[in-house]
N, C-alpha and C. Protein backbone atom coordinates (compact mmCIF):
# COMPACT_ATOMS: atom_id res chain seq x y z
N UNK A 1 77.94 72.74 -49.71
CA UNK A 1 78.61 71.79 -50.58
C UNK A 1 78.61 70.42 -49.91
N UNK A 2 77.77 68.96 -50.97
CA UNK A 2 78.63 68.40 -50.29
C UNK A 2 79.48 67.74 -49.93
N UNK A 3 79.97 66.88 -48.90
CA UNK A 3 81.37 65.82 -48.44
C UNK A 3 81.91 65.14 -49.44
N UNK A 4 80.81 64.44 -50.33
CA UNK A 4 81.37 63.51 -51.42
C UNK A 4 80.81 64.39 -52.58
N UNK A 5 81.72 64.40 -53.69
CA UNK A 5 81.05 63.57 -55.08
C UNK A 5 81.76 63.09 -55.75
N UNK A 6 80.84 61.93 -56.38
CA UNK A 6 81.27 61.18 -57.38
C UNK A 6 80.82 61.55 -58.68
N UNK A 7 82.01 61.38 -59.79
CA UNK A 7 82.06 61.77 -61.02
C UNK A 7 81.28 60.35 -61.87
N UNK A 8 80.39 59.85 -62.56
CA UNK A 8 80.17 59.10 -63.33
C UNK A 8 79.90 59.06 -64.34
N UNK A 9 79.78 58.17 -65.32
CA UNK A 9 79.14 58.06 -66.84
C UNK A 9 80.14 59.15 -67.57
N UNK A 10 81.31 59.05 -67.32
CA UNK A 10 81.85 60.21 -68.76
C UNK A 10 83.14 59.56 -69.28
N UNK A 11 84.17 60.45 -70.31
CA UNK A 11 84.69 59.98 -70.85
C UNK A 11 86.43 60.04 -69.45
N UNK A 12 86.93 58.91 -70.22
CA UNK A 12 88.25 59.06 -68.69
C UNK A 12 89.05 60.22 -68.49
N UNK A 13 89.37 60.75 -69.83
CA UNK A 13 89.95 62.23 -69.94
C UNK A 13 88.96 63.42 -69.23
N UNK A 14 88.19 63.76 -70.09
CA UNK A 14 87.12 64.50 -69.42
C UNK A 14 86.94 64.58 -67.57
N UNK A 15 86.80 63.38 -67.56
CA UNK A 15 86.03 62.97 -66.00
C UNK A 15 87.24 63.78 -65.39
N UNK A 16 89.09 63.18 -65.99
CA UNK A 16 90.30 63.38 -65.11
C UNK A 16 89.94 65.02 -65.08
N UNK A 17 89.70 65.85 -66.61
CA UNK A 17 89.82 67.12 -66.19
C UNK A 17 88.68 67.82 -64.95
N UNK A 18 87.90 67.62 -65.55
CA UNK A 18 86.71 67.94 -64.38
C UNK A 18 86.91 67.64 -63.13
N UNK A 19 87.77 66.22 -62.34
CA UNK A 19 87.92 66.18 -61.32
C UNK A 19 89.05 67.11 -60.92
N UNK A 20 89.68 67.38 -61.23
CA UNK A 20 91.02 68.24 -61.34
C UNK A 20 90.49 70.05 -61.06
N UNK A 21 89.53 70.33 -61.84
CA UNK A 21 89.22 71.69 -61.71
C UNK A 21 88.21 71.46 -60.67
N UNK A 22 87.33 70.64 -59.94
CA UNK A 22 86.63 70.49 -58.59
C UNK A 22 87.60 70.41 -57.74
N UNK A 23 88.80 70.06 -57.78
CA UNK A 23 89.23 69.96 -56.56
C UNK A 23 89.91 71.30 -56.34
N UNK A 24 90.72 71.92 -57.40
CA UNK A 24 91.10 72.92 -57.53
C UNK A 24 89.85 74.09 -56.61
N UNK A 25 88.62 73.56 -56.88
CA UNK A 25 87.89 74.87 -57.24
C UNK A 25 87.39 74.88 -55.08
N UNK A 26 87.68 73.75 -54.68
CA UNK A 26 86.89 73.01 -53.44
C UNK A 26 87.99 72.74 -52.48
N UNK A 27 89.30 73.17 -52.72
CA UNK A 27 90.65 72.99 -52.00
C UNK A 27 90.26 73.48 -50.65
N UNK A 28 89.83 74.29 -50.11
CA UNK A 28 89.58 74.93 -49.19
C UNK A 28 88.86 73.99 -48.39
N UNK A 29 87.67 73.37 -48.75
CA UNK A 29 86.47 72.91 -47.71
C UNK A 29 87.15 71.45 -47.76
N UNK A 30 86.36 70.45 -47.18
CA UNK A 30 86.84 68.82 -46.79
C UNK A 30 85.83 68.02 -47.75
N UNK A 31 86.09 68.37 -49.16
CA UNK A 31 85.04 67.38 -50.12
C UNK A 31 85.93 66.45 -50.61
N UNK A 32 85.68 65.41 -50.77
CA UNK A 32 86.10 64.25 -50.98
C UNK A 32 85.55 63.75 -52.69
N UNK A 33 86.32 64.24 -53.70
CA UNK A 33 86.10 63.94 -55.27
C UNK A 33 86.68 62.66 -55.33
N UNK A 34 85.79 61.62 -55.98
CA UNK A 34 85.48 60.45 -56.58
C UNK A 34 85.44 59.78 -57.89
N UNK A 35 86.12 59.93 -58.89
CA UNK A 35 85.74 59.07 -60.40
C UNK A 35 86.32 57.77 -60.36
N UNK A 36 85.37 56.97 -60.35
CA UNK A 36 85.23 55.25 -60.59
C UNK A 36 85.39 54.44 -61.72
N UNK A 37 85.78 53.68 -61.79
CA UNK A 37 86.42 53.71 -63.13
C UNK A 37 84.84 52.12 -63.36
N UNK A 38 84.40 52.16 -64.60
CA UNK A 38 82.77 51.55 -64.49
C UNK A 38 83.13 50.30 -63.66
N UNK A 39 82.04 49.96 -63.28
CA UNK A 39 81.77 48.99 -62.45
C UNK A 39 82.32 48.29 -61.23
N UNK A 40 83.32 49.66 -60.36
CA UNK A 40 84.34 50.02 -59.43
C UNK A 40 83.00 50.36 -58.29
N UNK A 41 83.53 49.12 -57.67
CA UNK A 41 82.44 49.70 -56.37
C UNK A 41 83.22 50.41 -55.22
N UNK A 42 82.36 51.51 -54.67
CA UNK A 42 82.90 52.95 -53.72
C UNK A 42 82.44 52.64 -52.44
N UNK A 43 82.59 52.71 -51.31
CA UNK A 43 82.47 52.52 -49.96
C UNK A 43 82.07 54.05 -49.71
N UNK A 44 81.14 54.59 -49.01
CA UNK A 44 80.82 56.04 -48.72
C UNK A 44 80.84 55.35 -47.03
N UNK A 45 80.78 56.14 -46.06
CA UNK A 45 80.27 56.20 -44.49
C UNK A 45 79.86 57.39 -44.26
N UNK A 46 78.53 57.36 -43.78
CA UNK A 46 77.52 58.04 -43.41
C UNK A 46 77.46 58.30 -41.66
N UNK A 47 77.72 59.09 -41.01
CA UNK A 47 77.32 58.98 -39.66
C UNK A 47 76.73 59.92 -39.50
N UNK A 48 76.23 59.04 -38.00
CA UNK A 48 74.34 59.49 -37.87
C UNK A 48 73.98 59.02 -36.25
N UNK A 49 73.72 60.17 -35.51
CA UNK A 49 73.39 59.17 -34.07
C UNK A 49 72.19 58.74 -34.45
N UNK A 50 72.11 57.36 -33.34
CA UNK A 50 71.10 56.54 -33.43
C UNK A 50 70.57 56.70 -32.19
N UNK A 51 68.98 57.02 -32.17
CA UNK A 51 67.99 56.99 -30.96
C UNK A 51 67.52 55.45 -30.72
N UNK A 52 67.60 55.44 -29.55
CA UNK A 52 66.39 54.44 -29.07
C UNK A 52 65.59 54.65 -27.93
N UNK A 53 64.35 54.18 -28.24
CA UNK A 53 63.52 54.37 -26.82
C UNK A 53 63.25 53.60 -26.12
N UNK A 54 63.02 53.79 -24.73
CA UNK A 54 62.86 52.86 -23.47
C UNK A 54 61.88 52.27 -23.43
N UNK A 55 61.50 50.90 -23.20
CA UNK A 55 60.45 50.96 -23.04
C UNK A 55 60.37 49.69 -21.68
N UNK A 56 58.60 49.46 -21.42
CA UNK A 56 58.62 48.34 -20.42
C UNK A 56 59.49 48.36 -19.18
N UNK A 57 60.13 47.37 -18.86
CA UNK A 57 60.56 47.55 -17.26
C UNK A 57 61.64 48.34 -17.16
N UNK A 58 62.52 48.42 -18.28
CA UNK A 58 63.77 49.42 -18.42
C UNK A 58 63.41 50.75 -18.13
N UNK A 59 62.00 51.18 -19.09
CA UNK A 59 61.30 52.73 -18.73
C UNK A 59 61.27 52.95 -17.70
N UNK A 60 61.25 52.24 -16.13
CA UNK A 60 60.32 52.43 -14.74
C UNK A 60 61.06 53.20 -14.25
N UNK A 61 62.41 53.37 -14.16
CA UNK A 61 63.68 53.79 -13.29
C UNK A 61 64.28 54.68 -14.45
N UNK A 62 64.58 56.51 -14.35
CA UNK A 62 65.63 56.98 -15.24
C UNK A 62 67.10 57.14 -14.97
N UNK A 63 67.96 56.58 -15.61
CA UNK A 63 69.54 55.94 -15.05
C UNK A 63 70.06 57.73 -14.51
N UNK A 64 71.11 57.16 -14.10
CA UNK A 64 71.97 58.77 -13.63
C UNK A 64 72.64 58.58 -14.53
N UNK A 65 73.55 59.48 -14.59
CA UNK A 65 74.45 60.06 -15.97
C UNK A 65 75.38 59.64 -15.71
N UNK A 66 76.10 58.75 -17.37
CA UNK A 66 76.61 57.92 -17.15
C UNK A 66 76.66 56.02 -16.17
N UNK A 67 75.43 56.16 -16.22
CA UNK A 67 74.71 55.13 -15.54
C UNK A 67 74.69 54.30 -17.17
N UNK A 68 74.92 52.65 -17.13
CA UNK A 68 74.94 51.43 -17.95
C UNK A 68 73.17 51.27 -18.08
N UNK A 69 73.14 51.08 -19.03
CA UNK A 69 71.53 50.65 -19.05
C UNK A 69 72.00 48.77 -19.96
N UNK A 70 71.39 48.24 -19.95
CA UNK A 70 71.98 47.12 -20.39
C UNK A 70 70.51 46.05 -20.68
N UNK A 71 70.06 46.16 -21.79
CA UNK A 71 68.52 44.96 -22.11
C UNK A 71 69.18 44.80 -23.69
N UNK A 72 67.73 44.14 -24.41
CA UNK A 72 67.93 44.00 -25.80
C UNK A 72 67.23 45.05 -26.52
N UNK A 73 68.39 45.15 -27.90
CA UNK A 73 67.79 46.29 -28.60
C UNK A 73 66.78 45.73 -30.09
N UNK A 74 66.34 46.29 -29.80
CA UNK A 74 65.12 45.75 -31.21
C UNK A 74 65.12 46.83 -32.48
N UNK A 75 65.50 46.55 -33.40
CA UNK A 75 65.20 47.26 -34.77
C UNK A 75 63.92 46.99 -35.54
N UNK A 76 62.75 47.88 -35.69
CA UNK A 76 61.86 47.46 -36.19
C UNK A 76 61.86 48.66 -37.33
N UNK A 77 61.68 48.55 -38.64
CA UNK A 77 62.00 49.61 -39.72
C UNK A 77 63.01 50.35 -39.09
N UNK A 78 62.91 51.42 -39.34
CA UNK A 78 63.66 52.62 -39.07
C UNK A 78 63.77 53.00 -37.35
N UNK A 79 62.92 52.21 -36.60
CA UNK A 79 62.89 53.09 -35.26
C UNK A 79 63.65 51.77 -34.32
N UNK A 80 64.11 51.90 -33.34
CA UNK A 80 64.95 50.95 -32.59
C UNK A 80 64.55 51.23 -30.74
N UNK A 81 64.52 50.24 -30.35
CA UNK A 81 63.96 50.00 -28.89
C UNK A 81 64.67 49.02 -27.88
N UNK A 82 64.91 50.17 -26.70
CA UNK A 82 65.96 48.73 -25.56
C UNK A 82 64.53 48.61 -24.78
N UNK A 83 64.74 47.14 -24.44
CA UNK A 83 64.10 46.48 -23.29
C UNK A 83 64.83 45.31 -22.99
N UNK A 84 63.61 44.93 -21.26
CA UNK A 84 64.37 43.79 -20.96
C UNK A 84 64.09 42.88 -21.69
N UNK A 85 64.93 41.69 -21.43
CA UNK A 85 64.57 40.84 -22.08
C UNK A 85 63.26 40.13 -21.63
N UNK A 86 62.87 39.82 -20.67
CA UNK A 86 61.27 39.75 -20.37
C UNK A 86 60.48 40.15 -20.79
N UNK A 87 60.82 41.35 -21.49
CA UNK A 87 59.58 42.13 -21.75
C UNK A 87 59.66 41.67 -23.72
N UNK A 88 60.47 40.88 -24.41
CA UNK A 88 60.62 40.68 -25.59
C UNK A 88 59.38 40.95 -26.15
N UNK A 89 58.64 39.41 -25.70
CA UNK A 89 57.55 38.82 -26.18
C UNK A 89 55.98 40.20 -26.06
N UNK A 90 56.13 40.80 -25.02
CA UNK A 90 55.27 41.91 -24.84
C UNK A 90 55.26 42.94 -26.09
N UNK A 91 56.52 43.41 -26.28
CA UNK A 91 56.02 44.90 -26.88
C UNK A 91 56.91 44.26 -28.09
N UNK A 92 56.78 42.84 -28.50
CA UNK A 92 57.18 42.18 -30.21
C UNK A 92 56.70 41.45 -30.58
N UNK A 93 56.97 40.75 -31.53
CA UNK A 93 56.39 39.51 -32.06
C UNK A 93 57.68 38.29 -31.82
N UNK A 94 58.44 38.61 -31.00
CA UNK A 94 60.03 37.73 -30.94
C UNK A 94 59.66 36.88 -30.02
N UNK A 95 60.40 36.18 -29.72
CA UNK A 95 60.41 35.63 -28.19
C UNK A 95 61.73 34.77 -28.40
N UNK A 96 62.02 33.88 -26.71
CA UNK A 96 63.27 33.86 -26.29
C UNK A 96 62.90 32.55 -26.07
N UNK A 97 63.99 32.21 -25.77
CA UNK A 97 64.27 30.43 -25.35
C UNK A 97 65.43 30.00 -24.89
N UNK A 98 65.29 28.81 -23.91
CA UNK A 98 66.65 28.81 -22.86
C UNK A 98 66.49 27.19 -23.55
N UNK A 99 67.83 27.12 -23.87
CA UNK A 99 68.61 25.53 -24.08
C UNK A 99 69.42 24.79 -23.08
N UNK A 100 68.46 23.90 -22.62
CA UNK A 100 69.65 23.23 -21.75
C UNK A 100 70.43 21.97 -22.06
N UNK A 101 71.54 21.52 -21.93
CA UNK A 101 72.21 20.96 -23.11
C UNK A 101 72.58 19.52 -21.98
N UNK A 102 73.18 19.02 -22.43
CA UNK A 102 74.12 17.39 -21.46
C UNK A 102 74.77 16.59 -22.90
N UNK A 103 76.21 16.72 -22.23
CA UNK A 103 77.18 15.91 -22.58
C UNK A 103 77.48 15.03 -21.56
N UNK A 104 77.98 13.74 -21.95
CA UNK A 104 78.17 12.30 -20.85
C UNK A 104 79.92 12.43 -21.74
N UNK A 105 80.95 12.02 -21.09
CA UNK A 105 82.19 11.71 -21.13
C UNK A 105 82.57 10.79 -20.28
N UNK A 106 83.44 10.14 -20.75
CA UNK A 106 84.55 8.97 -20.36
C UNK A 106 85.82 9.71 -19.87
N UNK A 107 85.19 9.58 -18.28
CA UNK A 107 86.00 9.48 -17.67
C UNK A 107 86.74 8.79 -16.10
N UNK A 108 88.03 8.03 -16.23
CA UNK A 108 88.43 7.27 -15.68
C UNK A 108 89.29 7.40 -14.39
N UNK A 109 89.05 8.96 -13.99
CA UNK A 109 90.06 9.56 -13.38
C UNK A 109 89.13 9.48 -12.07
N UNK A 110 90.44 10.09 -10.89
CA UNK A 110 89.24 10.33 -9.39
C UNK A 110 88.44 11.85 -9.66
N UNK A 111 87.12 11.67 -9.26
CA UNK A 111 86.27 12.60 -9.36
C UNK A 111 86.99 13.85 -8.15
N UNK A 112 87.53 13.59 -7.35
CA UNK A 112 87.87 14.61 -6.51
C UNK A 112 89.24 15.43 -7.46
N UNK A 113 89.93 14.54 -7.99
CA UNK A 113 91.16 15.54 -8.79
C UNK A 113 90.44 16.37 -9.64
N UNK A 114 89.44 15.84 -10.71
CA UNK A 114 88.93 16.69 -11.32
C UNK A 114 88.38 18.09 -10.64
N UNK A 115 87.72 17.70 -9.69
CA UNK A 115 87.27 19.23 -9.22
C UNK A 115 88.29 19.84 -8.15
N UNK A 116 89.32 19.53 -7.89
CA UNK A 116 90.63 20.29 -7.76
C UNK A 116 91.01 21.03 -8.72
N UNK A 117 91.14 20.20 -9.56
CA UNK A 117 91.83 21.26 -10.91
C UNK A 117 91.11 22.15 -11.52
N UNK A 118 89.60 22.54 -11.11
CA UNK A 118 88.67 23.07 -11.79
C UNK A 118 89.19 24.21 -10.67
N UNK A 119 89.36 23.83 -9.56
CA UNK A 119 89.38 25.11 -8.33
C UNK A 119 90.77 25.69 -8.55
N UNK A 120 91.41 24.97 -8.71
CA UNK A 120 92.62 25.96 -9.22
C UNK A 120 92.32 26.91 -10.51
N UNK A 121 91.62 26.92 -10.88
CA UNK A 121 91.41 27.74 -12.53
C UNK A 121 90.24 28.51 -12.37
N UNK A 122 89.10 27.84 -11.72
CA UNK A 122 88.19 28.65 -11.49
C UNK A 122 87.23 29.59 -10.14
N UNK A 123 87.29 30.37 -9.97
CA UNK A 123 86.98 31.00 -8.66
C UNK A 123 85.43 30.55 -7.76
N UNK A 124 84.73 29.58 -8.47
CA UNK A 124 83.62 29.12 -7.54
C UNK A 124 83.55 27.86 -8.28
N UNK A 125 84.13 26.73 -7.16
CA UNK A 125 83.79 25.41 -7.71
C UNK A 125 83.08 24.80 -6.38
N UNK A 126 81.82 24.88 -6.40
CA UNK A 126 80.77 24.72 -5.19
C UNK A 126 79.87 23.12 -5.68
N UNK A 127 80.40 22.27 -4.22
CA UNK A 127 79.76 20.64 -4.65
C UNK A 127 78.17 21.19 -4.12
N UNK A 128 77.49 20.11 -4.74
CA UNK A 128 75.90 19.85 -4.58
C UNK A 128 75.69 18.75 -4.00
N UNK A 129 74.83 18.71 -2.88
CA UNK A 129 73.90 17.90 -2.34
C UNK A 129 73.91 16.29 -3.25
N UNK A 130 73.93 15.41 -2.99
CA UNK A 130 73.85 14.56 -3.68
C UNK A 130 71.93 14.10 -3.87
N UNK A 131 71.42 14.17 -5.34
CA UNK A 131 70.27 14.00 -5.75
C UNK A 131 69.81 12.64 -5.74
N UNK A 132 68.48 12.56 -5.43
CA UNK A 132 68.61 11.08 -5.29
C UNK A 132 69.39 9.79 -5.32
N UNK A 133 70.64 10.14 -4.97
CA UNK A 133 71.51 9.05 -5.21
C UNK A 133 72.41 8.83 -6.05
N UNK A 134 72.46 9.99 -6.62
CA UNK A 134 72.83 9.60 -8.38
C UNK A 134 74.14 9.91 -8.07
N UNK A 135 75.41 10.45 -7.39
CA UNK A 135 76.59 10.30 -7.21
C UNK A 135 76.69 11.87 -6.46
N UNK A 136 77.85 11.82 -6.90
CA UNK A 136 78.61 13.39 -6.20
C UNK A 136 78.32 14.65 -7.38
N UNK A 137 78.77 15.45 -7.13
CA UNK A 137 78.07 16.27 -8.20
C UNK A 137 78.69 17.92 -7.94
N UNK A 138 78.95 19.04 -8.66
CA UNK A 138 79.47 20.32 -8.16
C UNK A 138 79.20 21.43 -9.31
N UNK A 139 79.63 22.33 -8.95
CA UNK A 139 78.53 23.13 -10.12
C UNK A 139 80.06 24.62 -10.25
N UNK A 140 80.61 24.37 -11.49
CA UNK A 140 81.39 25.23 -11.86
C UNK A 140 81.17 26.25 -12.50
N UNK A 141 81.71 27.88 -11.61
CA UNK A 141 81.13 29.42 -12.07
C UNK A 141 80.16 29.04 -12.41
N UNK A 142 79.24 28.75 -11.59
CA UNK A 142 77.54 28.96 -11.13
C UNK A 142 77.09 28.62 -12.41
N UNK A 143 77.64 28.14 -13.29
CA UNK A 143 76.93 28.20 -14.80
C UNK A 143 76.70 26.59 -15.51
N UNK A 144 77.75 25.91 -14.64
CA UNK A 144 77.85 24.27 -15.40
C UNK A 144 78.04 23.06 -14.13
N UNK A 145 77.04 22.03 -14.20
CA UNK A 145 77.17 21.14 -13.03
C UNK A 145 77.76 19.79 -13.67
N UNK A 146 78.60 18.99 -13.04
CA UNK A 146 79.82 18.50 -13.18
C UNK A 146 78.82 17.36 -12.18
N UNK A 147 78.49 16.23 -13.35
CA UNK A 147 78.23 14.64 -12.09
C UNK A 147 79.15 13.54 -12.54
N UNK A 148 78.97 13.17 -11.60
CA UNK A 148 80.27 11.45 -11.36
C UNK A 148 78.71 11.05 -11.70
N UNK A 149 78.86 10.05 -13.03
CA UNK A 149 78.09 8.73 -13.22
C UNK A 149 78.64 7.92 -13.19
N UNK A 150 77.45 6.46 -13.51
CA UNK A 150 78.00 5.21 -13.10
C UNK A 150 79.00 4.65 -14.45
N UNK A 151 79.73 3.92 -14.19
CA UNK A 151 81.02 2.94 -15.29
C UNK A 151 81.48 4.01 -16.13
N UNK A 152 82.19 4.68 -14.68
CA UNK A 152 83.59 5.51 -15.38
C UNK A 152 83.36 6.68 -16.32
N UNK A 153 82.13 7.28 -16.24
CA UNK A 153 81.84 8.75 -16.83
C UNK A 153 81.50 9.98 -16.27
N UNK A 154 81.48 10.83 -16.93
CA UNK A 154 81.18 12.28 -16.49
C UNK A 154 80.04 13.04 -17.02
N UNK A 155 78.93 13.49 -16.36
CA UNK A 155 78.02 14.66 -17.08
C UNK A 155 77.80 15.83 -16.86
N UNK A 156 77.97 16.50 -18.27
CA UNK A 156 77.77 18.12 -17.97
C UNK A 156 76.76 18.62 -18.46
N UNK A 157 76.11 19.63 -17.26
CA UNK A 157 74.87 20.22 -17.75
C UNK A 157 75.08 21.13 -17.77
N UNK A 158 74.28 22.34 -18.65
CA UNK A 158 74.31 23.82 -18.65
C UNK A 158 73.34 24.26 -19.60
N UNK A 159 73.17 25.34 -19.37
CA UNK A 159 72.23 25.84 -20.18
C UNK A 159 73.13 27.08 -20.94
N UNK A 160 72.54 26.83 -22.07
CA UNK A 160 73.72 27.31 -23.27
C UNK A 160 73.33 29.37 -23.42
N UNK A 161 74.46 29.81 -23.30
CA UNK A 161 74.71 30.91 -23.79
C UNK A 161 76.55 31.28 -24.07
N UNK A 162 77.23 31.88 -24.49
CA UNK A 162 78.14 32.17 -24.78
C UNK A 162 79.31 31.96 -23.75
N UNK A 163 79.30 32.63 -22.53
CA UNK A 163 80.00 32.58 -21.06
C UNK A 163 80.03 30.77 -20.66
N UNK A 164 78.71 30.22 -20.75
CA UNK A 164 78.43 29.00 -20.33
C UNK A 164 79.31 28.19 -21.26
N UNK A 165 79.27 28.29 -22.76
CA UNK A 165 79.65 27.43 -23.85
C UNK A 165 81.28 27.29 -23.28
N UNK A 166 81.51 28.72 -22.96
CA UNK A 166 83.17 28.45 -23.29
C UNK A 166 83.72 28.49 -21.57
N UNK A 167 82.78 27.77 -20.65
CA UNK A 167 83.35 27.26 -19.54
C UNK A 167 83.24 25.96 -20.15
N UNK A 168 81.83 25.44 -20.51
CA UNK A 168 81.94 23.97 -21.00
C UNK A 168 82.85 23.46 -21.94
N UNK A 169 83.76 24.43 -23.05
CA UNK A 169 84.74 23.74 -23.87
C UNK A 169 86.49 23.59 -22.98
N UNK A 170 85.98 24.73 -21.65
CA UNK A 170 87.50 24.05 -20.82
C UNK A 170 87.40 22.99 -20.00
N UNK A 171 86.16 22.90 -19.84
CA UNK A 171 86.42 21.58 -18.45
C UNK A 171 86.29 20.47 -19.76
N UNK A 172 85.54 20.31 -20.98
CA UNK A 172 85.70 19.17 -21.81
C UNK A 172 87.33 19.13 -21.92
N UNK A 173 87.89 20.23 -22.33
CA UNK A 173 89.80 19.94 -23.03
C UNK A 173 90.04 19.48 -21.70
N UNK A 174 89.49 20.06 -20.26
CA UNK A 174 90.58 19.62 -19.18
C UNK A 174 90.22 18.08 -18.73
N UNK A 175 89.53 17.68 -18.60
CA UNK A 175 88.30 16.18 -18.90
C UNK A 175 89.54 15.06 -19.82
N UNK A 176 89.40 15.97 -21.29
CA UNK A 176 89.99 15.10 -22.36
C UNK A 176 91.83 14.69 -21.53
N UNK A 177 92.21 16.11 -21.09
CA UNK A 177 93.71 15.79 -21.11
C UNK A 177 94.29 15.30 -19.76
N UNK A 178 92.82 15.06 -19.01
CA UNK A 178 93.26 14.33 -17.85
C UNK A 178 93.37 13.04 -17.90
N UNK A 179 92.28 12.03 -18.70
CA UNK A 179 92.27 11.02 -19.23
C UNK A 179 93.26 10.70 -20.38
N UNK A 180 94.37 11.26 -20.91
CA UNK A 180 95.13 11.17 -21.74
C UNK A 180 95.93 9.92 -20.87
């Protein structure tokens, strides 16, 4: 028998009796009787494990149990595939791309408070070498570099992914509310 059915196309009496003597008749098992009243849309859930296969550099090594495997998963029709992400462009037609972004801000404050207050909040606030000249410079959770430019501004670089975005929207609010 199975899980669902749905009653359709009949009259509302009818449908009520008929659902009434199915359930009666199905009390025992876990079927789930349905009459919709027309054009009543029904939500069903279907579960179903989902395979995927290894492929490329992920394939080389088989994890221990309970071992994280961690790449991208690819849906192509019906069949689904983890790899690394290196290996995208190989065994797809996809490919990847790194954004690297720069915002300049006004700011009027001492460059050393700012990266105090970044070290109080954040666990690696590591200065850089100064680059040709171009000022002082430090690179917050390894992900965003922080330069003193010239007439009173600030630039941030990073290369954009999710973790990166939302270090770069605290040091902008902490930026904004230091200069307040």
């Amino acid at each position: 028998m199975p899980p669902n059915i749905i009653l359709v196309h009949g009259e509302a009496n009818e449908m009520g009796k008929l659902k009434q003597k199915l359930i009666t008749r199905f009390a025992d098992r876990n079927t789930k009787i349905i009459s919709p009243k027309n054009c009543q849309s029904v939500e069903m859930y279907f579960y179903s494990d989902k395979m995927a296969k290894t492929i490329g550099r992920l394939a080389e090594n088989t994890p221990e149990v309970g071992e994280t495997v961690s790449g991208l998963l690819v849906k192509k029709a019906f069949t689904y595939q983890l790899m690394a992400p290196d290996d995208l462009h190989v065994f797809s037609q996809l490919s990847t791309a790194n954004i690297s972004q720069r915002i300049t801000i006004a700011y009027s404050g001492a460059f050393g408070v700012l990266k105090h207050k970044l070290k109080q909040i954040f666990k690696s606030v590591v200065s850089l070498p100064d680059e040709d000249s171009e000022g002082p410079a430090f690179r917050v959770h390894e992900r965003l570099t922080v330069k003193y430019e010239l007439e009173k501004h600030i630039s941030l670089h990073w290369r954009s992914d999710p973790i990166s975005d939302m270090v770069l929207d605290f040091v902008v609010a902490l930026v904004l509310n230091i200069s307040r």
